[in-house]
N, C-alpha and C. Protein backbone atom coordinates (compact mmCIF):
# COMPACT_ATOMS: atom_id res chain seq x y z
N UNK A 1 0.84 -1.16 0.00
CA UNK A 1 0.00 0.00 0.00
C UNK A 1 0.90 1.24 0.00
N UNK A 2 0.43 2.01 -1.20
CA UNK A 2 1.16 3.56 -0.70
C UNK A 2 0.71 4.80 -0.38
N UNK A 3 1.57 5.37 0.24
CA UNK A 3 0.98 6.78 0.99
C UNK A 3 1.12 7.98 0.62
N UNK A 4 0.86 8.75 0.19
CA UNK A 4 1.16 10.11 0.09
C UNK A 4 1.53 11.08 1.23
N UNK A 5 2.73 11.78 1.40
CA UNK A 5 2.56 12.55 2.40
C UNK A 5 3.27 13.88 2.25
N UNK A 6 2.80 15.20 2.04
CA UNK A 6 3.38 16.69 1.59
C UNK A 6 4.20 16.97 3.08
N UNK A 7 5.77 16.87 2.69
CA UNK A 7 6.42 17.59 3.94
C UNK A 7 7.18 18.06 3.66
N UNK A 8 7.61 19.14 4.46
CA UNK A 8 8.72 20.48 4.37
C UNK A 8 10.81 19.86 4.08
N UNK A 9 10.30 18.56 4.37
CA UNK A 9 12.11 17.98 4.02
C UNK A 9 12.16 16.96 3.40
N UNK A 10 13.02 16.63 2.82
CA UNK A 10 13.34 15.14 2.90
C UNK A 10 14.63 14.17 4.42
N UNK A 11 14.14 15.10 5.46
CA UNK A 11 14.11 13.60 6.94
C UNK A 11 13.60 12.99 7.10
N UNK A 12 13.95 12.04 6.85
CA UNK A 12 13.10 10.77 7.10
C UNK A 12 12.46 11.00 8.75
N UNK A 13 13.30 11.30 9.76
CA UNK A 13 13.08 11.19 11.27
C UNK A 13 12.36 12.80 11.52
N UNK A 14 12.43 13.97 10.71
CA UNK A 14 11.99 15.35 11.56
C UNK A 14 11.56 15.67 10.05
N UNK A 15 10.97 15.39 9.46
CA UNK A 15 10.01 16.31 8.13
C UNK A 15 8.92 16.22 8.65
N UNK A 16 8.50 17.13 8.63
CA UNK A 16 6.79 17.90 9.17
C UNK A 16 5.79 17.95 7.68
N UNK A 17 4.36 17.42 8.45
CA UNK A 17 3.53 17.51 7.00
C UNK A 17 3.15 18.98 7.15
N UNK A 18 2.61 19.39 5.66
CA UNK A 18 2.83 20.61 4.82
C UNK A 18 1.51 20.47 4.31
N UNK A 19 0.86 21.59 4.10
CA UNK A 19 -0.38 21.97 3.58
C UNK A 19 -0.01 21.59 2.11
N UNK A 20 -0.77 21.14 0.87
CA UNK A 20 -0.38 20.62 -0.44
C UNK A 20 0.45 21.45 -1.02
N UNK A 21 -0.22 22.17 -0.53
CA UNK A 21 0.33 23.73 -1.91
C UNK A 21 1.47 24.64 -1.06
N UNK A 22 1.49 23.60 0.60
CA UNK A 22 3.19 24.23 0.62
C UNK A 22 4.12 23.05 0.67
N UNK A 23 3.75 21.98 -0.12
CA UNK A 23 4.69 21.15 -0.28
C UNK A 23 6.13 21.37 -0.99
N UNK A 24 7.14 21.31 -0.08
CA UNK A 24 8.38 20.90 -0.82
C UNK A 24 8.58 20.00 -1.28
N UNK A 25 8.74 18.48 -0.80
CA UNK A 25 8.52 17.45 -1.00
C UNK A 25 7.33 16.49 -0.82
N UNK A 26 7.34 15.62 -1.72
CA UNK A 26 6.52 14.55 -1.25
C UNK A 26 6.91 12.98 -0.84
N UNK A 27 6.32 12.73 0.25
CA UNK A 27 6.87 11.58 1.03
C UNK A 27 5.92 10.51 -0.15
N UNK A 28 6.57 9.02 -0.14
CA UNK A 28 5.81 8.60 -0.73
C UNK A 28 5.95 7.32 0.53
N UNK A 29 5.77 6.91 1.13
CA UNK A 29 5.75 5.88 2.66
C UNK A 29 4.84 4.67 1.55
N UNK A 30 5.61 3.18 1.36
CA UNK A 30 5.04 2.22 1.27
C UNK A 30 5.20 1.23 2.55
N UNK A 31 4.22 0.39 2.88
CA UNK A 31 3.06 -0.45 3.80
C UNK A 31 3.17 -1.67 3.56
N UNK A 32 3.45 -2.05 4.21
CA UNK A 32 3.34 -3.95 4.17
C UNK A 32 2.35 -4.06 5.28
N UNK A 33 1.64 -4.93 5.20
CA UNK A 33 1.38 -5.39 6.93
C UNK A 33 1.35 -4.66 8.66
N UNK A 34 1.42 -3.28 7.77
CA UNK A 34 1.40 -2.45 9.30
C UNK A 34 2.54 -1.93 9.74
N UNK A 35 3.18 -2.55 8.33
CA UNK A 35 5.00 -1.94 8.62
C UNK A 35 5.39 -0.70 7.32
N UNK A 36 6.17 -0.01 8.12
CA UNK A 36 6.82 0.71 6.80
C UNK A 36 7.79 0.12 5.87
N UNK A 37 7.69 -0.31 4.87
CA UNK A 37 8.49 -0.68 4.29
C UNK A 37 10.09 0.23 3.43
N UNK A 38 9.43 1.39 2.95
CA UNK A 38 10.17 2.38 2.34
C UNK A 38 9.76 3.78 2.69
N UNK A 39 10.38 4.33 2.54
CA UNK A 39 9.71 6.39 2.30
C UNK A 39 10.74 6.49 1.10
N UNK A 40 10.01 7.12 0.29
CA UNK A 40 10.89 7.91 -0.87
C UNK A 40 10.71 8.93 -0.86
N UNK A 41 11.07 10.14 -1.56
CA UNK A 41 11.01 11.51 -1.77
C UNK A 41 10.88 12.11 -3.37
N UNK A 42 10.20 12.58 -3.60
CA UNK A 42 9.95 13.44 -4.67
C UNK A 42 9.57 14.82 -4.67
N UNK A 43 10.15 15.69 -5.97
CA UNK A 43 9.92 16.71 -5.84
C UNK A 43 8.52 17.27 -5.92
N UNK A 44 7.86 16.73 -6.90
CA UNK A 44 6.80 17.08 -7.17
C UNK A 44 5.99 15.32 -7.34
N UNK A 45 4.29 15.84 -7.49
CA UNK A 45 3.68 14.28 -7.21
C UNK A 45 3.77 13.60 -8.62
N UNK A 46 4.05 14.18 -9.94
CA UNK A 46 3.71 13.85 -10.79
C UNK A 46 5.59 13.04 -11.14
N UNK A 47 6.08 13.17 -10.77
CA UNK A 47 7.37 11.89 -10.65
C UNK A 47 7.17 10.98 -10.16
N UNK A 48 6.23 10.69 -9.92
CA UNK A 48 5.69 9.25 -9.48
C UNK A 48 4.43 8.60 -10.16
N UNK A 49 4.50 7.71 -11.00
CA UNK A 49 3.24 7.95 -12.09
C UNK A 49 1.94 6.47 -11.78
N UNK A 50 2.53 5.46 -10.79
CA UNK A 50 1.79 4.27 -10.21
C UNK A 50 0.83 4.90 -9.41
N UNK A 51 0.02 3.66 -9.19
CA UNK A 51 -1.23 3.81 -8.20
C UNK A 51 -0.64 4.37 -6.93
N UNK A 52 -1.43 5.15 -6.18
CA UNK A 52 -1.26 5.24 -4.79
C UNK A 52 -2.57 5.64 -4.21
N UNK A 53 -2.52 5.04 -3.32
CA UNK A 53 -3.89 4.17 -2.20
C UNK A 53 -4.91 5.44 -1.55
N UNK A 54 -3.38 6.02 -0.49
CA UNK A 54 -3.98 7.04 0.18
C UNK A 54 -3.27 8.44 -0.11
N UNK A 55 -3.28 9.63 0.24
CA UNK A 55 -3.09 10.95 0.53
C UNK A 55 -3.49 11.14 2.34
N UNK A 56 -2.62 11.84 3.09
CA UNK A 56 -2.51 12.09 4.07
C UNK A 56 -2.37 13.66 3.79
N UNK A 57 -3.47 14.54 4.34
CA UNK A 57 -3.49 15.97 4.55
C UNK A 57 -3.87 16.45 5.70
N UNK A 58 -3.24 17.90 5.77
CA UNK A 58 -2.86 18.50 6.96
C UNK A 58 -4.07 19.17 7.83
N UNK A 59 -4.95 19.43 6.91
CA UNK A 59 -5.87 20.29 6.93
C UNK A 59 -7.37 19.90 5.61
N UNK A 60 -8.93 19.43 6.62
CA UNK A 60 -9.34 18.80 5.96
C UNK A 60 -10.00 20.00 5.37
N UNK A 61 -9.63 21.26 4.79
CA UNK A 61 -10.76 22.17 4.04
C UNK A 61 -9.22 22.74 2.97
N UNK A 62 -8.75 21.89 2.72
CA UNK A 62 -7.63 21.88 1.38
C UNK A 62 -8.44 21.11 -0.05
N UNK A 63 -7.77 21.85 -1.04
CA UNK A 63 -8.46 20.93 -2.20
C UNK A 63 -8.09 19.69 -2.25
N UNK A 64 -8.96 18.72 -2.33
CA UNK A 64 -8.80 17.47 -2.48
C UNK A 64 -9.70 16.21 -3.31
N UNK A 65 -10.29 17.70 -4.09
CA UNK A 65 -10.99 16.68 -4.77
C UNK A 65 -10.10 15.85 -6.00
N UNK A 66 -9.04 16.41 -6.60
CA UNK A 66 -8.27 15.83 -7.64
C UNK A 66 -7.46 14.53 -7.21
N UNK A 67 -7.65 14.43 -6.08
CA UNK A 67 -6.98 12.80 -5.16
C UNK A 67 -7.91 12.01 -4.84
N UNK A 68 -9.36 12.66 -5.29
CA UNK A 68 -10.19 11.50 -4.69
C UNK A 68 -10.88 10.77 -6.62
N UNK A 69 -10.34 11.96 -7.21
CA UNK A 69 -10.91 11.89 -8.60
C UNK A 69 -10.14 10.48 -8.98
N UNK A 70 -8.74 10.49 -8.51
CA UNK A 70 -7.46 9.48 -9.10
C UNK A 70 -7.86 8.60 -8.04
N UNK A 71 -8.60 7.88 -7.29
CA UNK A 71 -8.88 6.62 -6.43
C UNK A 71 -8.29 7.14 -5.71
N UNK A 72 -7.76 7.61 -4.96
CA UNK A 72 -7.18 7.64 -3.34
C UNK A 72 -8.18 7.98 -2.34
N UNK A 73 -7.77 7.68 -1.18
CA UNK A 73 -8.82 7.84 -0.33
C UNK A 73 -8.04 8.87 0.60
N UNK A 74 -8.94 9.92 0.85
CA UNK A 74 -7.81 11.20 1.68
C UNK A 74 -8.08 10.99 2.98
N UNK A 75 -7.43 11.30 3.90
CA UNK A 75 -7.04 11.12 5.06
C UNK A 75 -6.58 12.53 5.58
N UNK A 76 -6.80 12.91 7.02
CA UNK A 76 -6.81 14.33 7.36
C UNK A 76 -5.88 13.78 9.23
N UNK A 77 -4.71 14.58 9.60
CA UNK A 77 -4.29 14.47 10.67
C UNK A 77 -5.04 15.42 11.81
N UNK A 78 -5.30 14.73 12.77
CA UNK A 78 -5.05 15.65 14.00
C UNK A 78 -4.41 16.34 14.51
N UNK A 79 -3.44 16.06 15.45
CA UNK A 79 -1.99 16.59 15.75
C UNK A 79 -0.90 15.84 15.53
N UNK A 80 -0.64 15.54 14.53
CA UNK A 80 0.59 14.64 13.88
C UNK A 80 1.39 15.38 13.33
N UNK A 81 2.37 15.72 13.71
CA UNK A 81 3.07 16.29 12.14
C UNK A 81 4.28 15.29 12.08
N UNK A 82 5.30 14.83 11.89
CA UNK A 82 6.31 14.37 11.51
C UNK A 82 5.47 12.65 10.78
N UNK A 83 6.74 11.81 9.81
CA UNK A 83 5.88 11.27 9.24
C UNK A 83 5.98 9.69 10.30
N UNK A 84 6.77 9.73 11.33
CA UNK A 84 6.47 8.44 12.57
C UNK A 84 5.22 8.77 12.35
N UNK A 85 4.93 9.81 13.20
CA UNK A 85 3.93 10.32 13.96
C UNK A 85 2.36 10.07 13.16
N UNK A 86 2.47 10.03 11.98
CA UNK A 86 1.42 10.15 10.62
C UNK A 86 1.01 8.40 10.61
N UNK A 87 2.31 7.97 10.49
CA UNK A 87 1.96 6.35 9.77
C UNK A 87 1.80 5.65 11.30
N UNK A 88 2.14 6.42 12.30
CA UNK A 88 1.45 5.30 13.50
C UNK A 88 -0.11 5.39 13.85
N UNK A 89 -0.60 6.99 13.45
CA UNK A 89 -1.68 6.97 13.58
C UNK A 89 -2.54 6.60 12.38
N UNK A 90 -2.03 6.46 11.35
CA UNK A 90 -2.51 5.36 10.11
C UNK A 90 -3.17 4.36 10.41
N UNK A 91 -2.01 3.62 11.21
CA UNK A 91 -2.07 1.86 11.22
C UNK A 91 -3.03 1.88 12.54
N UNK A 92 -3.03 3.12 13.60
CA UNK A 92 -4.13 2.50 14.76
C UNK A 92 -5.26 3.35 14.04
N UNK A 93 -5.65 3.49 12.95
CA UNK A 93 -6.80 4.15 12.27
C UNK A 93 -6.95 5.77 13.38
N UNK A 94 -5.75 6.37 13.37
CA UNK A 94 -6.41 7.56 14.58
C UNK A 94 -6.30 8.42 13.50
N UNK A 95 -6.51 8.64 12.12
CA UNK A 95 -6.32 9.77 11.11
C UNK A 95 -8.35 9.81 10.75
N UNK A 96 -8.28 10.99 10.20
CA UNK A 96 -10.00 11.31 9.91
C UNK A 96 -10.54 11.20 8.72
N UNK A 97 -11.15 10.72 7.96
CA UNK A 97 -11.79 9.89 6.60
C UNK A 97 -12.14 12.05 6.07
N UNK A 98 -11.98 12.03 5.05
CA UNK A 98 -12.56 13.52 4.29
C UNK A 98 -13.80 12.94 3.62
């Protein structure tokens, strides 16, 4: 399974998620079984041209209809920012359905 996630670095351990449109990078976090398997980084989303599952956003009154148009299912944080912090509340379902 893969993830989408807009953050201000490429750290793997201290990149903070980013409103879309202040994305520097994009995390791309693939999922096995509840595990992280990879994070990659891209500059922009369109360097990455495969399926991806979900989108993780910062803020649920961002545009998001063009991620739900492409099958993803969006996902909205609480108080998460770094991307531990994102994919643990993933896997215990503590993120909010848009």
């Amino acid at each position: 399974m893969l993830i989408w996630i807009c953050v201000d670095s490429q750290d793997k351990e201290n990149a903070k998620i980013t409103k879309v449109i202040d994305a520097k990078y994009w995390a791309l976090v693939e999922m096995d079984g509840g595990t992280t398997k990879s994070i990659s980084f891209y500059d922009k989303r369109e360097d990455f041209t495969d399926w991806v599952d979900f989108i993780i956003m910062k803020d649920k009154y961002e545009s998001y209809m063009e991620f739900m148009d492409e099958g993803m299912m969006v996902l909205c944080i609480r108080e998460e920012e770094t991307i531990t912090e994102i994919i643990e509340a993933f896997v215990f379902k503590e993120l909010d359905e848009v």
